[in-house]
Protein backbone atom coordinates (compact mmCIF):
# COMPACT_ATOMS: atom_id res chain seq x y z
CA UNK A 1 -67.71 -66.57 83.79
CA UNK A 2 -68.08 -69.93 81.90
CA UNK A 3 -65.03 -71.22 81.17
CA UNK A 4 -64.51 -73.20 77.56
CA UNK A 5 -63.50 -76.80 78.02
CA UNK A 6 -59.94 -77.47 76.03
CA UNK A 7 -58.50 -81.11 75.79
CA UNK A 8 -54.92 -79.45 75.52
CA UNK A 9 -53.78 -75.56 75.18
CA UNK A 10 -50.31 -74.81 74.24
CA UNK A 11 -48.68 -71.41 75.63
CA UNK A 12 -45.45 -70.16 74.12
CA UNK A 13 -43.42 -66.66 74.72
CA UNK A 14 -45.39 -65.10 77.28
CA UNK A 15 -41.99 -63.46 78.42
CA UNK A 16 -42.91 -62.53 82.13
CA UNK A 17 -40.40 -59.96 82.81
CA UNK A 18 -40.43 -57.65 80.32
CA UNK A 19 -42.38 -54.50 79.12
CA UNK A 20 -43.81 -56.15 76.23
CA UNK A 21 -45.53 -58.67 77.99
CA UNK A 22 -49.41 -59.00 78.04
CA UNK A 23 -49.67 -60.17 81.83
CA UNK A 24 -52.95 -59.06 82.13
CA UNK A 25 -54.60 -60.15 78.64
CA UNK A 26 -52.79 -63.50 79.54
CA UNK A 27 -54.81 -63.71 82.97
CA UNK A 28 -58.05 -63.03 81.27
CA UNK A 29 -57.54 -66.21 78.74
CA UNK A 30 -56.23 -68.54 81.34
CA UNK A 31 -59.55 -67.68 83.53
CA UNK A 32 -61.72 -68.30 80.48
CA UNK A 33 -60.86 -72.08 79.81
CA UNK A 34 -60.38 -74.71 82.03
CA UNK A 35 -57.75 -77.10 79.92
CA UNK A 36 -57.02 -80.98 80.63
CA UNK A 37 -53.34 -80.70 79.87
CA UNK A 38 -51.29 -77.76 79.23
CA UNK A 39 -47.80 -77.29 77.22
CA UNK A 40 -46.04 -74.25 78.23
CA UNK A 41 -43.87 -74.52 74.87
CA UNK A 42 -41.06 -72.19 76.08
CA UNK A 43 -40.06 -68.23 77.12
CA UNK A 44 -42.56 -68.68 79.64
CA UNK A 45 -40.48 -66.52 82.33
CA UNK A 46 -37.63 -64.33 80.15
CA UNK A 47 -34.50 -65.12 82.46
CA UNK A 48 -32.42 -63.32 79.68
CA UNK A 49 -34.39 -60.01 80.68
CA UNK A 50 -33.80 -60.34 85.07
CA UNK A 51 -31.27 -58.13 85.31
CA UNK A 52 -33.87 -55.26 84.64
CA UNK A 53 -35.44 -55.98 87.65
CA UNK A 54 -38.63 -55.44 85.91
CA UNK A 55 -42.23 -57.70 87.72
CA UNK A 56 -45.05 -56.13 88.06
CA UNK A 57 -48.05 -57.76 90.30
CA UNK A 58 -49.89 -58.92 86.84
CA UNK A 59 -46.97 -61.21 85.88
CA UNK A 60 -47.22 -62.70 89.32
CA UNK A 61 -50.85 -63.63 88.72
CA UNK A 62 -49.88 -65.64 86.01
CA UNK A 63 -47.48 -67.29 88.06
CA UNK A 64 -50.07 -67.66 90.67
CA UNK A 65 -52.62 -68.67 88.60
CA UNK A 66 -50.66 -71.45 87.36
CA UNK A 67 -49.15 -72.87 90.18
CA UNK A 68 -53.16 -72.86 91.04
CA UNK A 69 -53.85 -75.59 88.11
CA UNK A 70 -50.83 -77.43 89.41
CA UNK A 71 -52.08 -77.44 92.85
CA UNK A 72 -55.68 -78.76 91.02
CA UNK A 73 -53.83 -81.60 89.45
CA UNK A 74 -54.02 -79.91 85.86
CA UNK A 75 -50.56 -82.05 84.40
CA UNK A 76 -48.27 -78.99 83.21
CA UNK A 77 -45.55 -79.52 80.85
CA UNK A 78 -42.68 -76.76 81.05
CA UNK A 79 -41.01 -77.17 77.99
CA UNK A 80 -37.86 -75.13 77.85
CA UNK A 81 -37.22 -72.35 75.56
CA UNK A 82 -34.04 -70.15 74.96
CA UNK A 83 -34.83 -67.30 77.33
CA UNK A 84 -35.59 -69.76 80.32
CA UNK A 85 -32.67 -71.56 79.13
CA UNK A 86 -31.51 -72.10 82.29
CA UNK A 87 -34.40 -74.44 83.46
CA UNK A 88 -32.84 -76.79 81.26
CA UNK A 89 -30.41 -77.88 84.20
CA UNK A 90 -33.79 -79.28 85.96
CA UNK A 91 -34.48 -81.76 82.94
CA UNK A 92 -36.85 -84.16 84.37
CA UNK A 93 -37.77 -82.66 87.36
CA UNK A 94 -41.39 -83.06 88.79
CA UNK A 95 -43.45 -81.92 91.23
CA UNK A 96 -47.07 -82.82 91.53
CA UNK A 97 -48.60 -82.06 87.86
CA UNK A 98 -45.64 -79.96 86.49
CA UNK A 99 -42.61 -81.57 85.00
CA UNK A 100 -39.73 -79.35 83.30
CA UNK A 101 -38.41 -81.02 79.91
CA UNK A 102 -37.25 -80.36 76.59
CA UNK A 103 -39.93 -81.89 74.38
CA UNK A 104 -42.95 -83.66 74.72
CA UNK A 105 -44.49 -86.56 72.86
CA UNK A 106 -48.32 -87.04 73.29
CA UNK A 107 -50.84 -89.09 71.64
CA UNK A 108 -53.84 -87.68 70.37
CA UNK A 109 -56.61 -89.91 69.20
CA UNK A 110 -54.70 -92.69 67.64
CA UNK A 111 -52.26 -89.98 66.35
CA UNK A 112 -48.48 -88.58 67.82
CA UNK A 113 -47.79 -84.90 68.71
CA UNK A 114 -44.30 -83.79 68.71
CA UNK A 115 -43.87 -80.16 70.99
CA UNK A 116 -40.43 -78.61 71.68
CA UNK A 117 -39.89 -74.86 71.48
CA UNK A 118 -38.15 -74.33 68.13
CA UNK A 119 -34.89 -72.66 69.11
CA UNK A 120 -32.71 -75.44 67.97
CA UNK A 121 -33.27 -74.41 64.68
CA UNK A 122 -32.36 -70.94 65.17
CA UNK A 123 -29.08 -69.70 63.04
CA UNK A 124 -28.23 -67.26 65.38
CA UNK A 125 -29.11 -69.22 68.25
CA UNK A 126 -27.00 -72.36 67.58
CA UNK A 127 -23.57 -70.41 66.91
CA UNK A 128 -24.27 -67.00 68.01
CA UNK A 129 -26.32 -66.70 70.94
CA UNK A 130 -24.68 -63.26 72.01
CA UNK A 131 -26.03 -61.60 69.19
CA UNK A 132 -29.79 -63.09 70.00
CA UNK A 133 -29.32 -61.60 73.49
CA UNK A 134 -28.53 -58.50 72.18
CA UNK A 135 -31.52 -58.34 69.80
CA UNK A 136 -34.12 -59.03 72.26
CA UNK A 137 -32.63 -56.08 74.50
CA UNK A 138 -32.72 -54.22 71.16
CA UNK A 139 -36.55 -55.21 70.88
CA UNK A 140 -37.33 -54.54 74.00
CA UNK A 141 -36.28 -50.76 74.10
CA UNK A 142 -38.12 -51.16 70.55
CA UNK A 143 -41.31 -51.98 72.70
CA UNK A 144 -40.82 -49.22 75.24
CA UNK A 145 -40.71 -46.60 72.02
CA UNK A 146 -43.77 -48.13 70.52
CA UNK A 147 -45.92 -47.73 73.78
CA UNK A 148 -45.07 -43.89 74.00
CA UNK A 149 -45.83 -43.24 70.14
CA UNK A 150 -48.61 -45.23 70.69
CA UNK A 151 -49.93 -42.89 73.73
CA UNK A 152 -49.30 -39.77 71.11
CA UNK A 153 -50.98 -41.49 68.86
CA UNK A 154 -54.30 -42.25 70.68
CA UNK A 155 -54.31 -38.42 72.01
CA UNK A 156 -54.25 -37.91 68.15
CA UNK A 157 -57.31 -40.24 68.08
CA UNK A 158 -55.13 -42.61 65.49
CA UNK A 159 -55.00 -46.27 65.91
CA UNK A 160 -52.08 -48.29 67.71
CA UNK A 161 -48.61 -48.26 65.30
CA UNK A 162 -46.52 -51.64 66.00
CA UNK A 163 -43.34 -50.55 64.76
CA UNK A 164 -41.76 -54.04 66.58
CA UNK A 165 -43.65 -56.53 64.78
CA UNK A 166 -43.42 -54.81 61.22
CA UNK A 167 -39.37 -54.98 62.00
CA UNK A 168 -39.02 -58.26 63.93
CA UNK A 169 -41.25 -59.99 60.80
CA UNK A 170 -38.96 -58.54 58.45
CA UNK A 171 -36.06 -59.63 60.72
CA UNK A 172 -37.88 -63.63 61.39
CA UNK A 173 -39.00 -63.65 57.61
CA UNK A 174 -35.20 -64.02 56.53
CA UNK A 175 -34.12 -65.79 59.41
CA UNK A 176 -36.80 -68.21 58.51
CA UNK A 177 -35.63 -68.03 54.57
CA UNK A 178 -32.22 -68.62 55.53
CA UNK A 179 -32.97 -72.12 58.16
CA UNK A 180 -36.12 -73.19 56.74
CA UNK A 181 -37.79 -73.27 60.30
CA UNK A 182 -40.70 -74.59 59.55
CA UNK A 183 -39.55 -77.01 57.22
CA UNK A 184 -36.45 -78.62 59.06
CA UNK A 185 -38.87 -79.03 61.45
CA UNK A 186 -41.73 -80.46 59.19
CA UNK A 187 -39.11 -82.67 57.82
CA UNK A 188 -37.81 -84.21 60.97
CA UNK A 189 -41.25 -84.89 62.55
CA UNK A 190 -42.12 -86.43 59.33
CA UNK A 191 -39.14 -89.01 59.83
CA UNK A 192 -40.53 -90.00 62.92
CA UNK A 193 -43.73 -90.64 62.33
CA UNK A 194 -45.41 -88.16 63.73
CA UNK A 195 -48.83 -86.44 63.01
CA UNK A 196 -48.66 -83.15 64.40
CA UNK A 197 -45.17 -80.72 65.11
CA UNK A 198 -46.10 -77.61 67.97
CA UNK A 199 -43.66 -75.05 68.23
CA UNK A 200 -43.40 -71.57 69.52
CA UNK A 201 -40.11 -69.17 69.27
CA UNK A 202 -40.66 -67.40 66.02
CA UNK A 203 -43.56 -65.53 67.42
CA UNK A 204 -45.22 -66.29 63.98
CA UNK A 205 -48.95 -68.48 64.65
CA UNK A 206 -49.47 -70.63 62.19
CA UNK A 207 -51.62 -73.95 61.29
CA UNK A 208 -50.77 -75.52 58.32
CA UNK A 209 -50.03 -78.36 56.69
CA UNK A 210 -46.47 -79.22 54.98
CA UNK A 211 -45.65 -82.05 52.31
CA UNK A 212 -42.21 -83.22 51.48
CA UNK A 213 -41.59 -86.48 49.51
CA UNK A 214 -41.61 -88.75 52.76
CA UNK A 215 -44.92 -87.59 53.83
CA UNK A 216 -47.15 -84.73 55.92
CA UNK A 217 -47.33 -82.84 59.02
CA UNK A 218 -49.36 -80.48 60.24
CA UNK A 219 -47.05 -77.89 61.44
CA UNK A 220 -48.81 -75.78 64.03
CA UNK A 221 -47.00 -72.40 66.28
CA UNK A 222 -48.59 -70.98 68.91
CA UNK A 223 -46.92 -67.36 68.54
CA UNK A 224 -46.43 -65.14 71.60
CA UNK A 225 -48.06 -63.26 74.35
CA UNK A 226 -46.11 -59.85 73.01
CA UNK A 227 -48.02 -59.04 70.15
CA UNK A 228 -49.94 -61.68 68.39
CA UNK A 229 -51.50 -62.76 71.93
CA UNK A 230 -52.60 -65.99 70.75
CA UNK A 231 -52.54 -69.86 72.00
CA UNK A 232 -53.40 -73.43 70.43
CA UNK A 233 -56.19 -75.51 71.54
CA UNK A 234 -57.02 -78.79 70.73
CA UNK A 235 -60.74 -80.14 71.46
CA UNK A 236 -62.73 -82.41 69.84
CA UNK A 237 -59.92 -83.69 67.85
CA UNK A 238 -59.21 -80.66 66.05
CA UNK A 239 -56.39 -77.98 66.77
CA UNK A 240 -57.80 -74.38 66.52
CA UNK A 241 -55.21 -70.69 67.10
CA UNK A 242 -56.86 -68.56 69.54
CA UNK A 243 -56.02 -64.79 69.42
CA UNK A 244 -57.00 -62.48 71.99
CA UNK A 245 -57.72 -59.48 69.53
CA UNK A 246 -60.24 -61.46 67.80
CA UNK A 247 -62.10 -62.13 71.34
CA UNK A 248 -64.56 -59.40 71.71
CA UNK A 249 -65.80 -60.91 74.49
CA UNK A 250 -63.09 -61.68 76.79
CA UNK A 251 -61.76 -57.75 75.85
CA UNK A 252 -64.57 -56.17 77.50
CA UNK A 253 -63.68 -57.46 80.64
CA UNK A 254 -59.77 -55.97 80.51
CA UNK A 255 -59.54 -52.96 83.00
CA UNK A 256 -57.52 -49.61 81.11
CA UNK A 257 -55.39 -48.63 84.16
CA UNK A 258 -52.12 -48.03 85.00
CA UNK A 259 -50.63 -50.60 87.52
CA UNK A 260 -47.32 -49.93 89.26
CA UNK A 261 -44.67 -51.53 88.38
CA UNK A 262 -42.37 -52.48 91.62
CA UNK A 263 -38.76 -53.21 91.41
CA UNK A 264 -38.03 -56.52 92.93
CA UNK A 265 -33.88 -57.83 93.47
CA UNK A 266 -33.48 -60.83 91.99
CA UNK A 267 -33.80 -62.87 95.49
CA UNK A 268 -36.81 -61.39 96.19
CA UNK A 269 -38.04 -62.48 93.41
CA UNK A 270 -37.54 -66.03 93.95
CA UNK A 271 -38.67 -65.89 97.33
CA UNK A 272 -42.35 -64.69 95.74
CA UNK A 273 -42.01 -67.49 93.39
CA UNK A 274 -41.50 -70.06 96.37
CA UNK A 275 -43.87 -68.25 98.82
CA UNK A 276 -46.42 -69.28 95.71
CA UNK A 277 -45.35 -72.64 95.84
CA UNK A 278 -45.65 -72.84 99.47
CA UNK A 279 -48.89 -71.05 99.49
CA UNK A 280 -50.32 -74.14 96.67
CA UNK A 281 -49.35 -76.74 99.11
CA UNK A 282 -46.95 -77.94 96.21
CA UNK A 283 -43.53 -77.14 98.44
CA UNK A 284 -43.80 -78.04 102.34
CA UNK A 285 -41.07 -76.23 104.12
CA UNK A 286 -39.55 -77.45 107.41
């Protein structure tokens, strides 16, 4: 398959590790394009979700398949979100084209980009992250009821019902009235000077511009890999959203079958993770 040449892609909320995920969609997209620089703007890997014990052998493709662009000198910026909060404690770290960080700052033809996940404007994040933790177990049993109505639903030959994205919009929509998401953040890349403000974290995609009375931005989300399976891409200057469903091409090639789903402990887990590493040449072990 040809694969699309992308100056930059932007990946946000992929949540590895949970039933909602789109592992295999994901794989499909990655394999289609062949990107210069990727941001991975946060909830890459859901850490908040581990204690399931939930990885299939699709979300360690995607692991794979990255680690492969690292190992091909594709530069890969982690950027941190709040369900792989805990990377945060590896700030700065590097290794070969990856580096983990909060934010990232990134000229684009004579112009500044401004990427960071979004969660710092979260309400319920910044004073009550125990209630966030307990709504995305509550949306996650929300996904697991949606997939078997769903499956009734296609025996009834009716279309796919997503019950978790009419809710969580209703649920985002007034979290978003009540912070101003978009605009708080609109405002502060305005006060820096810069061009362009990428985030991810309200699973919302979204290319627009926003005016205050200091200036513009184009504000720009890349949504999520749950429901909205879309990206951003920027090539030839311009920023375009990608979305999966609107890909008729790329969906003819994703297989309908069932693939087991095998219950790793946590350390085994890890060790997978480094055996990838390992296997990329990226980590030489003694």
């Amino acid at each position: 398959m040809k694969k699309r040449p992308v100056d930059i892609v932007v990946i946000s909320d992929v949540h590895l590790g949970t039933y909602g995920c789109h592992a295999n969609e994901l794989l499909l997209y990655l394999k289609s394009i062949a990107p210069q620089e990727v941001i991975l703007n946060g909830d890459i890997i859901d850490i908040w979700q581990f204690s399931k014990r939930y990885w299939p052998k699709s979300h360690m493709k995607v692991v794979k398949y990255l680690m492969g662009w690292i190992a091909k000198g594709v530069k890969i910026h982690y950027v941190t979100g709040n369900h792989d909060e805990m990377l945060r404690k590896f700030t700065g770290f590097q290794m070969g084209s990856l580096s983990i960080v909060n934010k990232v700052v990134l000229p684009l033809h004579g112009r500044k980009a401004w990427f960071f996940h979004g969660d710092v404007f979260d309400v319920t994040m910044q004073h009550s992250k125990w209630v966030a933790k307990l709504g995305a177990k509550g949306y996650d049993f929300l996904i697991l009821l949606n997939r078997a109505i769903n499956f009734f639903s296609k025996k009834l030959g009716r279309g796919p019902i997503s019950m978790s994205k009419k809710i969580k919009n209703g649920v985002k929509s007034a979290v978003k009235f009540i912070n101003n998401f978009e605009t708080t953040a609109s405002e502060i890349a305005i006060e820096n000077g810069y061009d362009f403000v990428v985030c991810g974290h309200i699973h919302q995609p979204e290319i627009r511009q926003i005016e205050t009375e200091k200036g513009a931005v184009t504000y720009l989300n890349s949504g999520d890999w749950i429901e909205n399976l879309t990206s951003l891409e920027y090539a030839n200057g311009q920023w375009e959203l990608y979305s999966f469903y609107n890909d008729k091409g790329i969906q003819n090639q994703l297989e309908d079958t069932q693939e087991e789903h095998p219950v790793l402990e946590r350390a085994e887990l890890f060790q997978s993770l480094l055996d990838e590493f390992r296997t990329s040449g990226l980590v030489k072990l003694k």
